[in-house]
C-alpha atoms as a PDB file:
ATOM      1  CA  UNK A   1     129.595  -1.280 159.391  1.00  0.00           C
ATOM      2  CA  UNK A   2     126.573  -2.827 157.519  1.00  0.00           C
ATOM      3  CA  UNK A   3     124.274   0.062 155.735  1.00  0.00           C
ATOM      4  CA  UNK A   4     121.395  -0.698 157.690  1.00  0.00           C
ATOM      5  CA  UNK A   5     123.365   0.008 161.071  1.00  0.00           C
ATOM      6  CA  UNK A   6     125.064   3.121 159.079  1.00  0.00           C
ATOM      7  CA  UNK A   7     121.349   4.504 158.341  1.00  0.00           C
ATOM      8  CA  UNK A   8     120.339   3.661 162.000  1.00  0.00           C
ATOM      9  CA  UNK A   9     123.638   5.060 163.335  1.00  0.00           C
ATOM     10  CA  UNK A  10     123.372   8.003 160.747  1.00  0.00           C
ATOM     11  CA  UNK A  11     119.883   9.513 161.581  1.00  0.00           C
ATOM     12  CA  UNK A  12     120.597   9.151 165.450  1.00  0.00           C
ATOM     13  CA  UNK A  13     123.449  11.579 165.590  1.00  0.00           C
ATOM     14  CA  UNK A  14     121.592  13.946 163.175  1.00  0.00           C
ATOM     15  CA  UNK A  15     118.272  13.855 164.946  1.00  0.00           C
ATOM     16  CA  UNK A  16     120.348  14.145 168.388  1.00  0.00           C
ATOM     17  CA  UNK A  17     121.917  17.238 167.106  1.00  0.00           C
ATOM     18  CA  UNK A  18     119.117  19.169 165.006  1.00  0.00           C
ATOM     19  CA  UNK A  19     116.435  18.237 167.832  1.00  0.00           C
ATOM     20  CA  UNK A  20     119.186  19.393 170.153  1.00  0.00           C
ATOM     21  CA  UNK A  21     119.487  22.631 168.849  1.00  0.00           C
ATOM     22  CA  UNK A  22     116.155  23.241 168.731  1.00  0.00           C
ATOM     23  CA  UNK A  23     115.503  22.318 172.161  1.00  0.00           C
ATOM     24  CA  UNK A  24     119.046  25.170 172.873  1.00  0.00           C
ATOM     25  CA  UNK A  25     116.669  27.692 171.323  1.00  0.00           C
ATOM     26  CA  UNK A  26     113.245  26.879 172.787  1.00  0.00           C
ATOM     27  CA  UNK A  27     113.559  24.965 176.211  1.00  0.00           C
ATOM     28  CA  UNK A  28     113.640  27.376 179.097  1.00  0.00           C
ATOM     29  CA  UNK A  29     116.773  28.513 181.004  1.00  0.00           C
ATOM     30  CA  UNK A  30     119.134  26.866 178.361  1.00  0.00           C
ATOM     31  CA  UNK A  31     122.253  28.603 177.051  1.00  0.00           C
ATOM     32  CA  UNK A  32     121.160  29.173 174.194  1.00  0.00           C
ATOM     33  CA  UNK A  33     117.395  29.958 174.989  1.00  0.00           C
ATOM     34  CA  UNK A  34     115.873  32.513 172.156  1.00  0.00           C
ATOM     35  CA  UNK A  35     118.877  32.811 169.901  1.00  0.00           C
ATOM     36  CA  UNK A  36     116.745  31.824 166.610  1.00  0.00           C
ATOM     37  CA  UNK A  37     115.648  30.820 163.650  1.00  0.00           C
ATOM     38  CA  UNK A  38     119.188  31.238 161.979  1.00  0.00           C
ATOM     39  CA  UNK A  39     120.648  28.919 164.477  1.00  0.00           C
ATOM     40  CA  UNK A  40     118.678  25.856 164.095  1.00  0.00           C
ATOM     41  CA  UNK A  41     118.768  26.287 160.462  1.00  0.00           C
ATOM     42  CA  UNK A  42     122.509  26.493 160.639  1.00  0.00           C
ATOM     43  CA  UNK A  43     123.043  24.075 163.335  1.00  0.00           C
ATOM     44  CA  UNK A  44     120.284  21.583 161.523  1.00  0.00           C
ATOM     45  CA  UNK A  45     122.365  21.621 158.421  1.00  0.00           C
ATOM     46  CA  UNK A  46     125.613  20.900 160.115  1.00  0.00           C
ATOM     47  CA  UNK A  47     123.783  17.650 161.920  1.00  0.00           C
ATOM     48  CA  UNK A  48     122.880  16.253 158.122  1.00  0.00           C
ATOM     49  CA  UNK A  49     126.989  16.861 157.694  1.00  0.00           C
ATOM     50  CA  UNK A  50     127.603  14.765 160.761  1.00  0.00           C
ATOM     51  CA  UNK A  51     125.204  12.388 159.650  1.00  0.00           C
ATOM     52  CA  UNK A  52     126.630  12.202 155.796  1.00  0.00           C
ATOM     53  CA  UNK A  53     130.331  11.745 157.045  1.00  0.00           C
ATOM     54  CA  UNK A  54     129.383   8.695 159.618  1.00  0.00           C
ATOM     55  CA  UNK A  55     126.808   7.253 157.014  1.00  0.00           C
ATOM     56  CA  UNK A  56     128.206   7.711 153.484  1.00  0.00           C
ATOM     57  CA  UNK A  57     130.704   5.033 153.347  1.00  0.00           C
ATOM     58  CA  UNK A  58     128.714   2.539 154.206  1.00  0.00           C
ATOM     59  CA  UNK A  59     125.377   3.220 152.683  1.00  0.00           C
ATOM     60  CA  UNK A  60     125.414   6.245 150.664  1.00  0.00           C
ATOM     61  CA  UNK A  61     123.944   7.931 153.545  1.00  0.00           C
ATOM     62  CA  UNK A  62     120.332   8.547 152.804  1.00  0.00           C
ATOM     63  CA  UNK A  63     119.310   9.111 156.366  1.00  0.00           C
ATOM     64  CA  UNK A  64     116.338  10.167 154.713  1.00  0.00           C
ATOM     65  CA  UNK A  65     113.031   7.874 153.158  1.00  0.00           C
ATOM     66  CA  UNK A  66     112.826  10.432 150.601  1.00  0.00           C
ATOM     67  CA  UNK A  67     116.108   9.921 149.530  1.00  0.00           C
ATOM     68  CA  UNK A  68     115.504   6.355 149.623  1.00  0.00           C
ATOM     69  CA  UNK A  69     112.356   6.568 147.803  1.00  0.00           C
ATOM     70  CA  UNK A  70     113.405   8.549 145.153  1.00  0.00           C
ATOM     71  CA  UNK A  71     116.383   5.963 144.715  1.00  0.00           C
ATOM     72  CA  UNK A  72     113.772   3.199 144.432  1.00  0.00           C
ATOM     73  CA  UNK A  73     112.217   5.312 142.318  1.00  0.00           C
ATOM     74  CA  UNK A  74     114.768   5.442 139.805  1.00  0.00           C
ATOM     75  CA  UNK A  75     115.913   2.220 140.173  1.00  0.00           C
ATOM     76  CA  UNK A  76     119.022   2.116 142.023  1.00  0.00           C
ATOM     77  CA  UNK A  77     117.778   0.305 145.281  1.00  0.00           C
ATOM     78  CA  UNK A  78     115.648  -3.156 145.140  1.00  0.00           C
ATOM     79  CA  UNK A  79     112.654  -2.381 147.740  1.00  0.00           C
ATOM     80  CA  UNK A  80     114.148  -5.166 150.013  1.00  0.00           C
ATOM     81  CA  UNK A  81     117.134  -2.311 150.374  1.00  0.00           C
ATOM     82  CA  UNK A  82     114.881   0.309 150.554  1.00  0.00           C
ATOM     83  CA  UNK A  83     112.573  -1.065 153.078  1.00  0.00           C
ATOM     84  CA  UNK A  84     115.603  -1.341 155.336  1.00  0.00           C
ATOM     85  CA  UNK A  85     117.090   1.445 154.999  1.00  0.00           C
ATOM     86  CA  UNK A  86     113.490   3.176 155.861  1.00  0.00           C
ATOM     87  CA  UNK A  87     113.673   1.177 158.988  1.00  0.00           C
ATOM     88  CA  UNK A  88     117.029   1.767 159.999  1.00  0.00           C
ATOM     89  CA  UNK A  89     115.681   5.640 159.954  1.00  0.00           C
ATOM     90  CA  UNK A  90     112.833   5.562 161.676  1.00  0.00           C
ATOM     91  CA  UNK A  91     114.653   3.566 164.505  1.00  0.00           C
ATOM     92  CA  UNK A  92     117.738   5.990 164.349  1.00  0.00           C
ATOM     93  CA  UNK A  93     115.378   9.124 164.373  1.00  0.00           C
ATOM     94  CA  UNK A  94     113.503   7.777 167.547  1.00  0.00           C
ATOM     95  CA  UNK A  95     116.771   6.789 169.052  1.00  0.00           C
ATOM     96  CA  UNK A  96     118.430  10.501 168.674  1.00  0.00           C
ATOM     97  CA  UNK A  97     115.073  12.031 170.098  1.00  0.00           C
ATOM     98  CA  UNK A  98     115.464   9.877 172.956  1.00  0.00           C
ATOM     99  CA  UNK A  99     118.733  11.220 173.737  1.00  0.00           C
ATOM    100  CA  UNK A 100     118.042  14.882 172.953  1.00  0.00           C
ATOM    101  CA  UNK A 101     115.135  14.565 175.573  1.00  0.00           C
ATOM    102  CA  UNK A 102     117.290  12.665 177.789  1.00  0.00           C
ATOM    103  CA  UNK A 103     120.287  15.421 177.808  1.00  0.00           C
ATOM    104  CA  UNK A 104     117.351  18.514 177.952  1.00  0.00           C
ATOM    105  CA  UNK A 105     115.487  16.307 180.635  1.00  0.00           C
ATOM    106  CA  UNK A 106     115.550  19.149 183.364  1.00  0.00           C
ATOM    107  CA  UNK A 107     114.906  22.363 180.535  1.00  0.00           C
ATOM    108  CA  UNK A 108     111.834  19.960 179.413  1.00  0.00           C
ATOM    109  CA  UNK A 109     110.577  20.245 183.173  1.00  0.00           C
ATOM    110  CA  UNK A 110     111.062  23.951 183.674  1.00  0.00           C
ATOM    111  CA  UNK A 111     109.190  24.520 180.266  1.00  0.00           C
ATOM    112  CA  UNK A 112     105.731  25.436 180.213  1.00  0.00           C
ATOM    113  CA  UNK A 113     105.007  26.077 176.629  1.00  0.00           C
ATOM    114  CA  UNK A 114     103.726  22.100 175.041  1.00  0.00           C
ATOM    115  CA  UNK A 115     104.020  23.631 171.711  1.00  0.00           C
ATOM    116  CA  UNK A 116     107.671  24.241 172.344  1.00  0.00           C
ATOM    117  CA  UNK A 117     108.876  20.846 173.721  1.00  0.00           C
ATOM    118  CA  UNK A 118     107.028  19.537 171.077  1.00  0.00           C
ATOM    119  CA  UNK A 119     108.784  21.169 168.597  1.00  0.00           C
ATOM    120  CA  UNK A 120     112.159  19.940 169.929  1.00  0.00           C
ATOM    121  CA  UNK A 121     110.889  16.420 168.310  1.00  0.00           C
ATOM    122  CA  UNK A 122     108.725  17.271 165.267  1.00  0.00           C
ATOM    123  CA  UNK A 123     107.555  20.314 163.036  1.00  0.00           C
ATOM    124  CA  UNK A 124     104.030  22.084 163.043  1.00  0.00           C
ATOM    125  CA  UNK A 125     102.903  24.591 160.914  1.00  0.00           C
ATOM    126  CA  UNK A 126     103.609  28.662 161.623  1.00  0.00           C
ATOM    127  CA  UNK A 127      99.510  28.427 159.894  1.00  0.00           C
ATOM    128  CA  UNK A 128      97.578  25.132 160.017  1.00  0.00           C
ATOM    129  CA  UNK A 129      96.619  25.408 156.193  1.00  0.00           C
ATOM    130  CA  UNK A 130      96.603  21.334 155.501  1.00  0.00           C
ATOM    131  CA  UNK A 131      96.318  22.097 151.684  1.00  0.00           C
ATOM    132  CA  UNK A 132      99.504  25.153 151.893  1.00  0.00           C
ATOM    133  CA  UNK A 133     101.538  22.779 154.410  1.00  0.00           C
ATOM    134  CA  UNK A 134     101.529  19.893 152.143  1.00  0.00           C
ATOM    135  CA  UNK A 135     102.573  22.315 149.230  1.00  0.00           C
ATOM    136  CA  UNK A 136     105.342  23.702 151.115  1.00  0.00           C
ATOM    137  CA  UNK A 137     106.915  20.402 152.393  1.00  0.00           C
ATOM    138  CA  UNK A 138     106.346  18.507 148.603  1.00  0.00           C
ATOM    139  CA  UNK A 139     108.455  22.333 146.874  1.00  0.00           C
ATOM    140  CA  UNK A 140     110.943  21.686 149.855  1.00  0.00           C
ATOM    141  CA  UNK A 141     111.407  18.035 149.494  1.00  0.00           C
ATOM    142  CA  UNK A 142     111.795  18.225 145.727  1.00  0.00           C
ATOM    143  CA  UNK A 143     114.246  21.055 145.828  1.00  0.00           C
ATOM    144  CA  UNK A 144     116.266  18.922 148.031  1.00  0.00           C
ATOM    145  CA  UNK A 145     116.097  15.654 145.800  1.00  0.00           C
ATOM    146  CA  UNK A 146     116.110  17.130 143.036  1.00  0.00           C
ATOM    147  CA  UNK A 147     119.731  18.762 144.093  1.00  0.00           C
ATOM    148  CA  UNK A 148     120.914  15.721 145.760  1.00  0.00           C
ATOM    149  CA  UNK A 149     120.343  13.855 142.110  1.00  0.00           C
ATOM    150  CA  UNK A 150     122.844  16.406 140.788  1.00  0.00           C
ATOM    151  CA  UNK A 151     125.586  15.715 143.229  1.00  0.00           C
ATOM    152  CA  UNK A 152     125.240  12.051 142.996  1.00  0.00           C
ATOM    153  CA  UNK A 153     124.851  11.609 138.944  1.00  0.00           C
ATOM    154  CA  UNK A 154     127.569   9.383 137.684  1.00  0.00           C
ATOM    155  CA  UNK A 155     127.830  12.188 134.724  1.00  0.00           C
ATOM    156  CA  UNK A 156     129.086  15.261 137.664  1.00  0.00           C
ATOM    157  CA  UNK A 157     131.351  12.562 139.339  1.00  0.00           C
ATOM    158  CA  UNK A 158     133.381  15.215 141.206  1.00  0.00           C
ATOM    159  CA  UNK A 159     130.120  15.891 143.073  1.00  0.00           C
ATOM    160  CA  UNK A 160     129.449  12.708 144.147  1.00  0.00           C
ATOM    161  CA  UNK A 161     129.624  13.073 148.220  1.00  0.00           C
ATOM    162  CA  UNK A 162     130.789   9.890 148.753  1.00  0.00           C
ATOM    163  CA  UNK A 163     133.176  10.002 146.321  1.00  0.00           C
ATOM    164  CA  UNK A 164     135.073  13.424 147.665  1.00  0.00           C
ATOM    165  CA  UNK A 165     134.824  11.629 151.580  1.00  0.00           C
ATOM    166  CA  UNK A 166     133.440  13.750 153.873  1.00  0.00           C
ATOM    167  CA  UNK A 167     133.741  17.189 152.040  1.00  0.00           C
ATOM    168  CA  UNK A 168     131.455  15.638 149.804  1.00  0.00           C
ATOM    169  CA  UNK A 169     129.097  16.292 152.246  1.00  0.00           C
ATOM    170  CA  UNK A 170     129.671  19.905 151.973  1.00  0.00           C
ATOM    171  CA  UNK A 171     127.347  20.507 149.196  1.00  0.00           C
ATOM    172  CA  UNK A 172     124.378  18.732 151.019  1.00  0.00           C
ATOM    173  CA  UNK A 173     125.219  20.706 154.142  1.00  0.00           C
ATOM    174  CA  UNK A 174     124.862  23.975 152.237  1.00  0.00           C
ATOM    175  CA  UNK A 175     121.516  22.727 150.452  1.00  0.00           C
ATOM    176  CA  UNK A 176     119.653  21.820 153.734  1.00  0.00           C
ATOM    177  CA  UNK A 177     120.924  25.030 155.039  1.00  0.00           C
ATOM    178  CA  UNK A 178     119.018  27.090 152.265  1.00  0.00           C
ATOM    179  CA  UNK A 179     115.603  25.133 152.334  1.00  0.00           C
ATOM    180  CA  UNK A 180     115.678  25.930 155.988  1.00  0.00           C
ATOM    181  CA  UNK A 181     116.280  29.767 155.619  1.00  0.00           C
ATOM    182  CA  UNK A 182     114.267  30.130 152.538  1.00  0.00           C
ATOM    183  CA  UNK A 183     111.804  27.452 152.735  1.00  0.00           C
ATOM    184  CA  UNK A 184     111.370  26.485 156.041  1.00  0.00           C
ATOM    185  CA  UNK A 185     109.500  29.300 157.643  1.00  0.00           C
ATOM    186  CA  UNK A 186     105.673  27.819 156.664  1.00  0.00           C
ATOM    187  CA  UNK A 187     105.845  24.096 158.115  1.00  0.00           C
ATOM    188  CA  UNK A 188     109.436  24.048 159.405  1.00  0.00           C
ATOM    189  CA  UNK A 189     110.404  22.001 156.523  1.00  0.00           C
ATOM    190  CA  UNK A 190     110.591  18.527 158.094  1.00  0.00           C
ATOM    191  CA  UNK A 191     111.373  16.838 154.043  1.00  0.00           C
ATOM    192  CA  UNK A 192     112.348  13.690 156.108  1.00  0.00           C
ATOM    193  CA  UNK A 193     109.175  11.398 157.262  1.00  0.00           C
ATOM    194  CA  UNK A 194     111.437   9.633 159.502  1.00  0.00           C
ATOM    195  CA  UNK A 195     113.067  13.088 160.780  1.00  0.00           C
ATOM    196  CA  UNK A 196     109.153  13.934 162.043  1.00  0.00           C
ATOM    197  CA  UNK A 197     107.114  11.000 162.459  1.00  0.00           C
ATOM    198  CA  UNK A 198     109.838   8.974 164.496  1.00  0.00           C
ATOM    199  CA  UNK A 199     110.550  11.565 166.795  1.00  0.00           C
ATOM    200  CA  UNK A 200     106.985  12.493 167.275  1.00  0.00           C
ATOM    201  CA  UNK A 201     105.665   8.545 168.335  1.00  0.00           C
ATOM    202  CA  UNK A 202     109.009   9.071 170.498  1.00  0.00           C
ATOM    203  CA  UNK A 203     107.441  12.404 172.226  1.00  0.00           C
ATOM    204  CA  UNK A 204     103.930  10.943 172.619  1.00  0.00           C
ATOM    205  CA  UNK A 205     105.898   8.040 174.289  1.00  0.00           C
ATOM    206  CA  UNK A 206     107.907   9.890 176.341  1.00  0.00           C
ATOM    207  CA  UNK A 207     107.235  10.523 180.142  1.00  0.00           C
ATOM    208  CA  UNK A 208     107.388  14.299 179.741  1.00  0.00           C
ATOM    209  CA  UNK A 209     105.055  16.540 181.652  1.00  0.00           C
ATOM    210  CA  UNK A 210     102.034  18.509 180.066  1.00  0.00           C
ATOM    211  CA  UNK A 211     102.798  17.882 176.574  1.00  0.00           C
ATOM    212  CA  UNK A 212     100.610  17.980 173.196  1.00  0.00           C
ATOM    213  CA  UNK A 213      99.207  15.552 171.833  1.00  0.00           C
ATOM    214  CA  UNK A 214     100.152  13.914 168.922  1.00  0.00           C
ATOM    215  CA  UNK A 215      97.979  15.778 166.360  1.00  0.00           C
ATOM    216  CA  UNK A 216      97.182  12.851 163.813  1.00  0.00           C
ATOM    217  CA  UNK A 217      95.324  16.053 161.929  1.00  0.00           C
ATOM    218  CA  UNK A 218      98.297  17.237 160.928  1.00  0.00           C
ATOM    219  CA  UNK A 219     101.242  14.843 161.530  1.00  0.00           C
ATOM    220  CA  UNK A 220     100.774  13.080 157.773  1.00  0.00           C
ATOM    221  CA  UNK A 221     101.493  16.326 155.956  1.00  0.00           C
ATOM    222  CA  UNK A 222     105.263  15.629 156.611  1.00  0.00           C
ATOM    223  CA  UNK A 223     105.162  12.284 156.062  1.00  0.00           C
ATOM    224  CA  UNK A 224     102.910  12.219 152.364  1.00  0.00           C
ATOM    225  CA  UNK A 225     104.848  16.203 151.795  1.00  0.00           C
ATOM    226  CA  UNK A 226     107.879  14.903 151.359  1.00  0.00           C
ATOM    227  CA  UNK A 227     107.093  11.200 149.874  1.00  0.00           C
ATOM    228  CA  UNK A 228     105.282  13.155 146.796  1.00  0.00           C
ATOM    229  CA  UNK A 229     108.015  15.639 146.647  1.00  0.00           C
ATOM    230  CA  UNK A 230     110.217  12.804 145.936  1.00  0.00           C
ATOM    231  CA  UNK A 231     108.469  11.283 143.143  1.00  0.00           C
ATOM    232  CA  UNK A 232     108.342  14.263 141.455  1.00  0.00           C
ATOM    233  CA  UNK A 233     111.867  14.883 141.265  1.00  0.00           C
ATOM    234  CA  UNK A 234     112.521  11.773 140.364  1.00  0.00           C
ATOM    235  CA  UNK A 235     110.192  11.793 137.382  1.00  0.00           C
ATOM    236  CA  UNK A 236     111.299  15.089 136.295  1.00  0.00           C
ATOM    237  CA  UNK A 237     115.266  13.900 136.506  1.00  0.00           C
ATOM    238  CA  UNK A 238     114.220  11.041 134.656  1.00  0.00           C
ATOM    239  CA  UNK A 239     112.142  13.298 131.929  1.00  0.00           C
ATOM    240  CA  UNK A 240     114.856  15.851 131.646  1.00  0.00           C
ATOM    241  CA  UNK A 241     118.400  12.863 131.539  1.00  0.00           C
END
């Protein structure tokens, strides 16, 4: 498999499962309508291990542009790489929306509530505060890179997720699992701009009845949130090693 398919191939089956589970929770007369925050942060987490395990041979499994930035950041990706591997994610994210809306077709129909069936595809804020939400998604991004630069250093090889298979993607599992419970309560800490922005063009799109509308006011904070949240824990693993 060529990285650029494992990054498309990657993000579809986590967006497929982590907008699935939020549309289990949200989507009327589902089986798992109401069951909760702790839920789709647990069942979100376990999609990034899905997506890790499929991914990480092949192309270290960013699945994320963040993580790709912050690799171009620090030099370990040429920005030929990089710009395909953001690709490959946007693409993959759109394509696992797709499906999640495809299998949840008949829930989306029997929902009233546009906020909700929007949320199955991207995040909004619990309080539209443009200058808090981009706060909250750059602390959640950079506690997330700045992590994932501590598994992968060539110094803590043992951590390296690709380098224990797919139990190396244990430890990114367990950090996406914590942002979400601890950090994810303000925006719904999308730290992906590919997990949001793909999946929202894919919802505007989408023939699905009595929907919101894209809100351009607020659909940059996770895209710029998590860029900057990058960069700055790439600069401080680069101040610091």
């Amino acid at each position: 498999m060529t990285p650029f398919l494992a990054e498309l191939i990657g993000t579809a089956a986590m967006i497929l499962l982590g907008g699935g589970v939020v549309a289990n929770v949200v989507l009327k007369g589902t089986k798992g309508n109401n069951s909760g925050w702790i839920v789709i942060c647990t069942a979100w987490a376990m999609a990034v291990f899905v997506g890790v395990t499929i991914a990480g041979p092949h192309s270290g499994a960013h699945l994320n542009c963040a993580v790709t930035i912050a690799n171009l950041a620090l030099g370990k990706l040429d920005l030929a790489t990089s710009l395909s591997y953001i690709t490959a994610q946007f693409v993959g994210a759109m394509i696992g929306a797709f499906f999640v809306w495809l299998m949840y077709k008949d829930h989306f129909d029997h929902t009233d509530d546009a906020g909700a069936k929007q949320a199955v595809f991207c995040t909004a804020p619990a309080i539209k505060n443009l200058p808090i939400n981009l706060v909250s998604e750059v602390i959640g991004t950079f506690v997330l890179i700045f992590t994932i630069l501590h598994f992968t250093d060539a110094k803590m090889a043992d951590s390296t997720p690709i380098g224990l298979g797919s139990i190396g993607a244990i430890p990114v599992t367990f950090l996406v699992w914590v942002i979400g419970l601890s950090l994810g309560g303000t925006t719904g800490y999308a730290i992906n701009p590919a997990r949001d922005l793909g999946p929202r063009i894919m919802h505007a799109l989408l023939p699905i009845k009595n929907k919101a509308n894209f809100d351009a006011s607020y659909a940059w904070v996770p895209v710029l949130g998590p860029v900057l949240g990058a960069l700055l824990a790439s600069v401080l693993y680069l101040v610091i090693y």
